[in-house]
C-alpha atoms as a PDB file:
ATOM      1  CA  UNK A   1     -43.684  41.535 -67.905  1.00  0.00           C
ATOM      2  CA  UNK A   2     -47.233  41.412 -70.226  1.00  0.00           C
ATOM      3  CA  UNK A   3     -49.823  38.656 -69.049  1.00  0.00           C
ATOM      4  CA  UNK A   4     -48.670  36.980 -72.315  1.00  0.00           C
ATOM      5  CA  UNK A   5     -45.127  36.660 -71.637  1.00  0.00           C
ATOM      6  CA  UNK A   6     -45.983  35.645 -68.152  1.00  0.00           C
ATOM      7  CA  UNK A   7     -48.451  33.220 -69.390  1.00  0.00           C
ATOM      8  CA  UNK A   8     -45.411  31.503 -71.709  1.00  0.00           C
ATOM      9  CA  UNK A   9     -43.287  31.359 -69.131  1.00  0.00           C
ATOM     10  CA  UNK A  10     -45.588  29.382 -66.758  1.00  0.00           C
ATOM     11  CA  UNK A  11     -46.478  27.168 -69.625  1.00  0.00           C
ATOM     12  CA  UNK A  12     -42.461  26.496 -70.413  1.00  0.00           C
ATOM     13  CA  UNK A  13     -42.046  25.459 -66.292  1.00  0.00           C
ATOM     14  CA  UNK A  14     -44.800  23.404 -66.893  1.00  0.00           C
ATOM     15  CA  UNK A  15     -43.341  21.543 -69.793  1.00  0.00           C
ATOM     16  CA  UNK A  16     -39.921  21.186 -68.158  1.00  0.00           C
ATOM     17  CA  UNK A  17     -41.755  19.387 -65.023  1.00  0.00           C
ATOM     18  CA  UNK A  18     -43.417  17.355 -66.954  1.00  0.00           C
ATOM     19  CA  UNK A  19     -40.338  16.314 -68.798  1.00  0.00           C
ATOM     20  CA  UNK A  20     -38.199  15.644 -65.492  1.00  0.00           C
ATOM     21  CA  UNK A  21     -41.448  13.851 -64.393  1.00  0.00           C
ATOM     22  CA  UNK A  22     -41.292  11.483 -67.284  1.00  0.00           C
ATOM     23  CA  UNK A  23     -37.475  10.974 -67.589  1.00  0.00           C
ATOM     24  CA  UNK A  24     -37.736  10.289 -63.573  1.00  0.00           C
ATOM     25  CA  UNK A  25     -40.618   7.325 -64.538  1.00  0.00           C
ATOM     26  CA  UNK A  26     -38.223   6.120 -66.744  1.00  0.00           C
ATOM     27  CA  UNK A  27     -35.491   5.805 -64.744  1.00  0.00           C
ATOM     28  CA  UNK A  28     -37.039   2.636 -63.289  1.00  0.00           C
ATOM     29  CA  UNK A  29     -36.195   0.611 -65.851  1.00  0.00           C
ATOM     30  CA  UNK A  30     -32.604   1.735 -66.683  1.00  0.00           C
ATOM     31  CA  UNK A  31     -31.375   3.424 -63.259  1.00  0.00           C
ATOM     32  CA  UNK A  32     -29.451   1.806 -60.001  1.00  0.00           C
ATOM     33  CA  UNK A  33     -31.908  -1.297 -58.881  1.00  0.00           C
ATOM     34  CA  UNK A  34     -30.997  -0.659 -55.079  1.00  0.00           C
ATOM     35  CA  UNK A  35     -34.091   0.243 -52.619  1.00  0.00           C
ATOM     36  CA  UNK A  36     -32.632   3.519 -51.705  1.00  0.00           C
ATOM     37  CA  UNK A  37     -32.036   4.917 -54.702  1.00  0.00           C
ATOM     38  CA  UNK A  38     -35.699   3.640 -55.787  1.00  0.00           C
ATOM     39  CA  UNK A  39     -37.001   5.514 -52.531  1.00  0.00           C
ATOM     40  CA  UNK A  40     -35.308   8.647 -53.713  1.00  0.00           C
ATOM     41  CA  UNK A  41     -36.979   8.148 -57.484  1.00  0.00           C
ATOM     42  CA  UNK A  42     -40.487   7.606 -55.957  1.00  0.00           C
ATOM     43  CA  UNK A  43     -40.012  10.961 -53.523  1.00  0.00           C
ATOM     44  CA  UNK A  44     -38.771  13.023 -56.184  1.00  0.00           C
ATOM     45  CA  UNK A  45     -41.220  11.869 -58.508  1.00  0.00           C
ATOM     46  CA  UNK A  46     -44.391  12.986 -55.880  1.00  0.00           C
ATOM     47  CA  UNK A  47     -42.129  16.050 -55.157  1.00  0.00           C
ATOM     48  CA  UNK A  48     -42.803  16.952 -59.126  1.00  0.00           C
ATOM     49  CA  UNK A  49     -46.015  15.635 -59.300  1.00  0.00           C
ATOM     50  CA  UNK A  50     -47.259  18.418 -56.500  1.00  0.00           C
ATOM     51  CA  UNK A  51     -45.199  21.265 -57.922  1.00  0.00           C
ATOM     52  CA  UNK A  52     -47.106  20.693 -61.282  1.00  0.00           C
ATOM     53  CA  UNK A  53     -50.687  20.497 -59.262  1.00  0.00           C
ATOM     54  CA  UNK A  54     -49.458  23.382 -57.544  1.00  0.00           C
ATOM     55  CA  UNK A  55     -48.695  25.588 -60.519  1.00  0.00           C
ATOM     56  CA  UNK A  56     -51.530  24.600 -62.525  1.00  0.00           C
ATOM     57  CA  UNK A  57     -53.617  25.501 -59.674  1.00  0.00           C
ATOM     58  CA  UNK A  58     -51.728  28.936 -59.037  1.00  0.00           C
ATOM     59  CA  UNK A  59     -52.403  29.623 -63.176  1.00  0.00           C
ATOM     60  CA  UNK A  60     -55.746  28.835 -62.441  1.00  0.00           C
ATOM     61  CA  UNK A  61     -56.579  31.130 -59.608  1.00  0.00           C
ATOM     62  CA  UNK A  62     -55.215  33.947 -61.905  1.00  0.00           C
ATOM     63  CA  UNK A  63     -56.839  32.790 -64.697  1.00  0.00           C
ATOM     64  CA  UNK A  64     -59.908  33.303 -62.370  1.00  0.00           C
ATOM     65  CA  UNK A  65     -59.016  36.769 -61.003  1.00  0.00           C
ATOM     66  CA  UNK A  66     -58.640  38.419 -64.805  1.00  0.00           C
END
């Protein structure tokens, strides 16, 4: 796999994080109101949040090494 295809991929996971990030925000306001399911929201919603800090740091640090 080129750099550039590699590079496109990361960039698509990215996007698709972000997008199960923001539908998972949402959720708050049209999803189940009871304090489990909220619980579950709020820990997958941090469990996103650090894979996308994660990743961007990982395309970083090979950013770096080029």
């Amino acid at each position: 796999m080129s750099d550039r295809e590699n590079e496109v991929l990361i960039d698509q996971q990215a996007n698709a994080i972000r997008i199960a990030l923001q539908r998972i925000v949402l959720l708050r306001e049209t999803g189940p109101k009871s304090a489990a399911w909220q619980r579950a929201r709020i820990k997958t919603m941090w469990r996103l949040q650090q894979q996308l800090t994660a990743d961007t740091k990982q395309h970083q640090v090979n950013d770096y090494d080029e």
